[in-house]
Protein backbone atom coordinates (compact mmCIF):
# COMPACT_ATOMS: atom_id res chain seq x y z
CA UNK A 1 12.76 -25.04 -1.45
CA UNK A 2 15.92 -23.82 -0.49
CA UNK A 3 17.38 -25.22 3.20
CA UNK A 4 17.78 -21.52 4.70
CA UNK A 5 13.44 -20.74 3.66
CA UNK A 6 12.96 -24.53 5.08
CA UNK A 7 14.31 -23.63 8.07
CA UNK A 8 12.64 -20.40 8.72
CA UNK A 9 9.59 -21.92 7.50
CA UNK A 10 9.52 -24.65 10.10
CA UNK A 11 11.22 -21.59 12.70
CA UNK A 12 7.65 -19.69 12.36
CA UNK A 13 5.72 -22.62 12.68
CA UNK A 14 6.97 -23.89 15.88
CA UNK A 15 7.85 -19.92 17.05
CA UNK A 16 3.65 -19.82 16.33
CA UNK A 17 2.31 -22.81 17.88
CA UNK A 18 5.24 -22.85 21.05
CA UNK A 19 6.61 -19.31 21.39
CA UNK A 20 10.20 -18.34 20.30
CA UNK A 21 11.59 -19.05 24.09
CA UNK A 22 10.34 -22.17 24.22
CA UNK A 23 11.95 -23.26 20.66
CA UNK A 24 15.64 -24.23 20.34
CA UNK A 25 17.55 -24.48 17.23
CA UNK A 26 18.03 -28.28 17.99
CA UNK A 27 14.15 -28.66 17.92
CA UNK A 28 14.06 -27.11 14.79
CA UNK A 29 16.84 -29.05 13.52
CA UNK A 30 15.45 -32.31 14.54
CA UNK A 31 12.33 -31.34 12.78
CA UNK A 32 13.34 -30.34 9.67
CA UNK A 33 15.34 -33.36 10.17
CA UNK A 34 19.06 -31.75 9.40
CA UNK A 35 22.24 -31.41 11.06
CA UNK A 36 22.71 -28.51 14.02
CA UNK A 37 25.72 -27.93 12.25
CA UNK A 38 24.04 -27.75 9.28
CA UNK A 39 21.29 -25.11 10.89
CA UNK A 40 24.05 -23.05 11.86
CA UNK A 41 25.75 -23.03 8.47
CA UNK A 42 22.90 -20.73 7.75
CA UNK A 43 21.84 -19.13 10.64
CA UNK A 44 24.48 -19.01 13.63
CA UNK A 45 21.84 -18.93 16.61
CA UNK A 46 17.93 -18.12 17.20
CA UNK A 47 18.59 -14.57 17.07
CA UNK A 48 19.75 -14.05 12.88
CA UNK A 49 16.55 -16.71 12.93
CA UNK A 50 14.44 -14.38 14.53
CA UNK A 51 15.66 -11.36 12.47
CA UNK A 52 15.47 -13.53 9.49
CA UNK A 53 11.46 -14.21 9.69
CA UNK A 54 10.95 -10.32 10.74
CA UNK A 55 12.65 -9.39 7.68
CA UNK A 56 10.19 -11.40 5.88
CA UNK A 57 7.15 -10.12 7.41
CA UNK A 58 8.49 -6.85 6.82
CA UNK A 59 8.82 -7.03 2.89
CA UNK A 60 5.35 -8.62 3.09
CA UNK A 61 3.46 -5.91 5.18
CA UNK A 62 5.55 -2.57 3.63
CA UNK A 63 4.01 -2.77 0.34
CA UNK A 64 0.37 -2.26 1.84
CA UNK A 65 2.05 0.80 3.89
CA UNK A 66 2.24 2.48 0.80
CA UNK A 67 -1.48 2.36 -0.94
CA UNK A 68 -2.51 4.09 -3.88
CA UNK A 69 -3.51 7.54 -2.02
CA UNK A 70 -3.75 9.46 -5.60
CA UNK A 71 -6.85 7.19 -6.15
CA UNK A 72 -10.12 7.29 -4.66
CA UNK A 73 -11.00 4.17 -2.61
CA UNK A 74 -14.32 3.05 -1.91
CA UNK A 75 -15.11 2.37 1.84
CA UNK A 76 -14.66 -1.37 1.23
CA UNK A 77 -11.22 -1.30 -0.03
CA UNK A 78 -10.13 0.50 3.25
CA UNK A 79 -11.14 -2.83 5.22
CA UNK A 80 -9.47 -5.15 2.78
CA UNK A 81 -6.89 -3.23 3.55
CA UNK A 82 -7.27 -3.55 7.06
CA UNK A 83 -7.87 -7.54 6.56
CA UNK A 84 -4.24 -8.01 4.49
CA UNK A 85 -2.54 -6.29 7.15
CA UNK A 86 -4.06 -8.54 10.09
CA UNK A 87 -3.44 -11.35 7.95
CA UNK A 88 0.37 -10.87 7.84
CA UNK A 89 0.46 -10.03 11.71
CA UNK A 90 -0.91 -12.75 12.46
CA UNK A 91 1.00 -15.02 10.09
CA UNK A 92 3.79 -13.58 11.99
CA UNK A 93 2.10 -13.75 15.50
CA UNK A 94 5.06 -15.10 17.69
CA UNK A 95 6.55 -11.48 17.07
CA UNK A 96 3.73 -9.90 19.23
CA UNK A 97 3.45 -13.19 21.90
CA UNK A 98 6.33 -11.20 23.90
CA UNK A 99 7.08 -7.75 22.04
CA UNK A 100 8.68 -5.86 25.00
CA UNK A 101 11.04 -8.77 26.27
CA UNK A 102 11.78 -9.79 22.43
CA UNK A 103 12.52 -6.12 21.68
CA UNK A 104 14.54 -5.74 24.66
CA UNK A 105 16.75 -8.64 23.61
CA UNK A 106 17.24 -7.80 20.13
CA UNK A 107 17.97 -3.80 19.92
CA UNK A 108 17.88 -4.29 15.61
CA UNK A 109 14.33 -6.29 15.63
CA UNK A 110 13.55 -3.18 18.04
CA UNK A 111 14.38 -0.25 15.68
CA UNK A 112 12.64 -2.16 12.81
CA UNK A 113 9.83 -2.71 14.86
CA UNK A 114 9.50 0.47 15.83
CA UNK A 115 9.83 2.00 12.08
CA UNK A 116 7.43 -0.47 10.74
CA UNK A 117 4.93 0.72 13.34
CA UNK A 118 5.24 4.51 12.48
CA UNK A 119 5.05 3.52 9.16
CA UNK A 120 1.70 1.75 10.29
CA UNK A 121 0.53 4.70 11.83
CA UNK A 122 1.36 7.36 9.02
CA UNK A 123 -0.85 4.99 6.93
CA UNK A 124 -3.50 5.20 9.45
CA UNK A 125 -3.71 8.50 9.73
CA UNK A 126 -3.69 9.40 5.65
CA UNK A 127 -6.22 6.96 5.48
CA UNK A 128 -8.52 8.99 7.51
CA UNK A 129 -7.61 11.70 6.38
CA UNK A 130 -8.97 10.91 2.80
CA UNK A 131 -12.02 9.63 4.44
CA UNK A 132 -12.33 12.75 6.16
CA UNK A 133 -12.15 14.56 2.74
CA UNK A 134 -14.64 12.74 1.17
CA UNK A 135 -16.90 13.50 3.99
CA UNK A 136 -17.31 10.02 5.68
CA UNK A 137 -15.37 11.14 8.92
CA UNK A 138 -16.95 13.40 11.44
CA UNK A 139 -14.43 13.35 14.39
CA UNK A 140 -11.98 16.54 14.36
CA UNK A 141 -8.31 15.58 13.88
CA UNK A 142 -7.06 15.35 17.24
CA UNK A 143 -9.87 12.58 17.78
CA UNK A 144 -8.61 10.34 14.40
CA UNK A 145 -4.92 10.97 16.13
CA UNK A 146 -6.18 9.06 19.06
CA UNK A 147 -8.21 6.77 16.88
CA UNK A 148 -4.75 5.67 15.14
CA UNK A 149 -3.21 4.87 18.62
CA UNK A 150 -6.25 2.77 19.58
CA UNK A 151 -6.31 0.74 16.22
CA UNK A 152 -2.36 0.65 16.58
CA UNK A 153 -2.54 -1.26 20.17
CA UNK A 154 -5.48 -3.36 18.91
CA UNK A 155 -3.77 -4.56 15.92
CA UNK A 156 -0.38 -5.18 18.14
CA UNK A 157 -2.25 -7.10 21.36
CA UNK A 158 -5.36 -8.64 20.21
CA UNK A 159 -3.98 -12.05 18.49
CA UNK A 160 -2.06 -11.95 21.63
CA UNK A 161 -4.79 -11.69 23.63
CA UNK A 162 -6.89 -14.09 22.11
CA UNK A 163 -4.23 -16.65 22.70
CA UNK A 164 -3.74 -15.42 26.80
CA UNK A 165 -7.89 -16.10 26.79
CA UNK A 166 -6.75 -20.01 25.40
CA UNK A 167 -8.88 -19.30 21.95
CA UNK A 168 -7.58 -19.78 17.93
CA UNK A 169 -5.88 -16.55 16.51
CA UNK A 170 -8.96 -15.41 14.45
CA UNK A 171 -7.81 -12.35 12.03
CA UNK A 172 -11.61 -11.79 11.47
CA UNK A 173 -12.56 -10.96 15.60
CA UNK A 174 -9.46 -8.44 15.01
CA UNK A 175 -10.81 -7.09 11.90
CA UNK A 176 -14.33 -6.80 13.95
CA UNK A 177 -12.68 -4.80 17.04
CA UNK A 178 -10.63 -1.99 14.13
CA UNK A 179 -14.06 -1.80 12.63
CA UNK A 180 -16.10 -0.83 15.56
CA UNK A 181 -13.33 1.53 16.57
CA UNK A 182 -13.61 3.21 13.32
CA UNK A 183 -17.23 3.13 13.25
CA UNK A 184 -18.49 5.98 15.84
CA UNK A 185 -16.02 8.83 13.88
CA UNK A 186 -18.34 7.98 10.59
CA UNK A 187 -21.32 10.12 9.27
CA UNK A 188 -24.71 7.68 9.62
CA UNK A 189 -24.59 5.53 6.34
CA UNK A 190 -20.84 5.03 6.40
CA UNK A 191 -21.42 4.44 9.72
CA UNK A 192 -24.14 1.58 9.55
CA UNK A 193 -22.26 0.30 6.49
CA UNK A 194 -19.10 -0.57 8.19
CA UNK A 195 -21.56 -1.87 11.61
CA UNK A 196 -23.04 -4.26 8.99
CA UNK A 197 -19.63 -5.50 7.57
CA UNK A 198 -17.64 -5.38 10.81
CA UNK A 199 -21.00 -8.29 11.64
CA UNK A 200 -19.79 -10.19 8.63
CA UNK A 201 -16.28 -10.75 9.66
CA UNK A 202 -17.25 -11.80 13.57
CA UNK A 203 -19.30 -14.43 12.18
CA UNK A 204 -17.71 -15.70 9.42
């Protein structure tokens, strides 16, 4: 492995376990067991580090922005879906630990933040769309609207707030909370389908 991915691999573990303010690019240097001077060679400070592992988890999360929409999906792809995209938040988690002062300090990680997140919500909303058209969604659009807000702040906060509540980051318990958001705006068997599933990922 290349020194520049070492370094922002070991970056996003400590970012993850410690939160980014509490790292310095000594500690990571002293882990990785290299040079400061040889850290800053590649990456002159914690912010191009920063920007450097948000880059990643954007080329990792855009390609399930953009889903097949030409083909039909059946109701569990839509929550494998879901699942993938939970799974790269939270393998990115230290992003969301402090969005609004990490955003305020870094004006670029802002503007791709806040692209990648309308990009999250176009998805969204197509998504339910489609479901709508095949009959599985009951709620009008202005409800689904509000339903992609709510599954928006859910998927932002609730790592975050598992970790505030001093419990592991579990991707399934998010998975659980989208689910039963979804659930009520389904016709009955979609509806106790997804109630049955959503069960699946809070226990396992």
């Amino acid at each position: 492995m290349k020194t520049r991915d070492r370094i922002l691999e070991c970056a996003l573990l400590l970012f993850n376990e410690q939160g980014e303010p509490n790292v310095s690019t000594l500690e990571i240097a002293n882990e990785l067991g290299i040079s400061p001077g040889n850290l800053y060679y590649h990456f002159h400070g914690k912010e191009p580090l920063v920007l450097g592992l948000f880059e990643r988890f954007e080329e990792e999360l855009t390609p399930l922005l953009d889903p097949p929409l030409e083909v039909r999906l059946d109701a569990e792809d839509y929550w494998l879906f879901l699942h993938l995209i939970v799974e790269r938040m939270a393998q990115y988690r230290f992003l969301f630990q402090d969005l609004s002062n990490l955003t305020g300090r870094l004006p670029k990680l802002a503007r791709g933040m806040r692209n990648l997140l309308n990009a999250l919500k176009r998805t969204l909303a197509t998504l339910l769309a489609n479901l709508k058209a095949q009959g599985q969604v009951v709620s009008d659009t202005r409800a689904l609207g509000q339903l992609v807000e709510q599954i928006t702040l859910t998927l932002l906060f609730s790592l975050d707030y598992q970790r505030v509540l001093a419990k592991e980051a579990e991707v399934g318990v998010v998975v659980y909370q989208v689910m039963m958001l979804v659930a009520p705006h389904l016709e009955a068997p979609s509806r106790h389908a997804a109630e049955q599933l959503a069960l699946r990922y809070l226990e396992g």
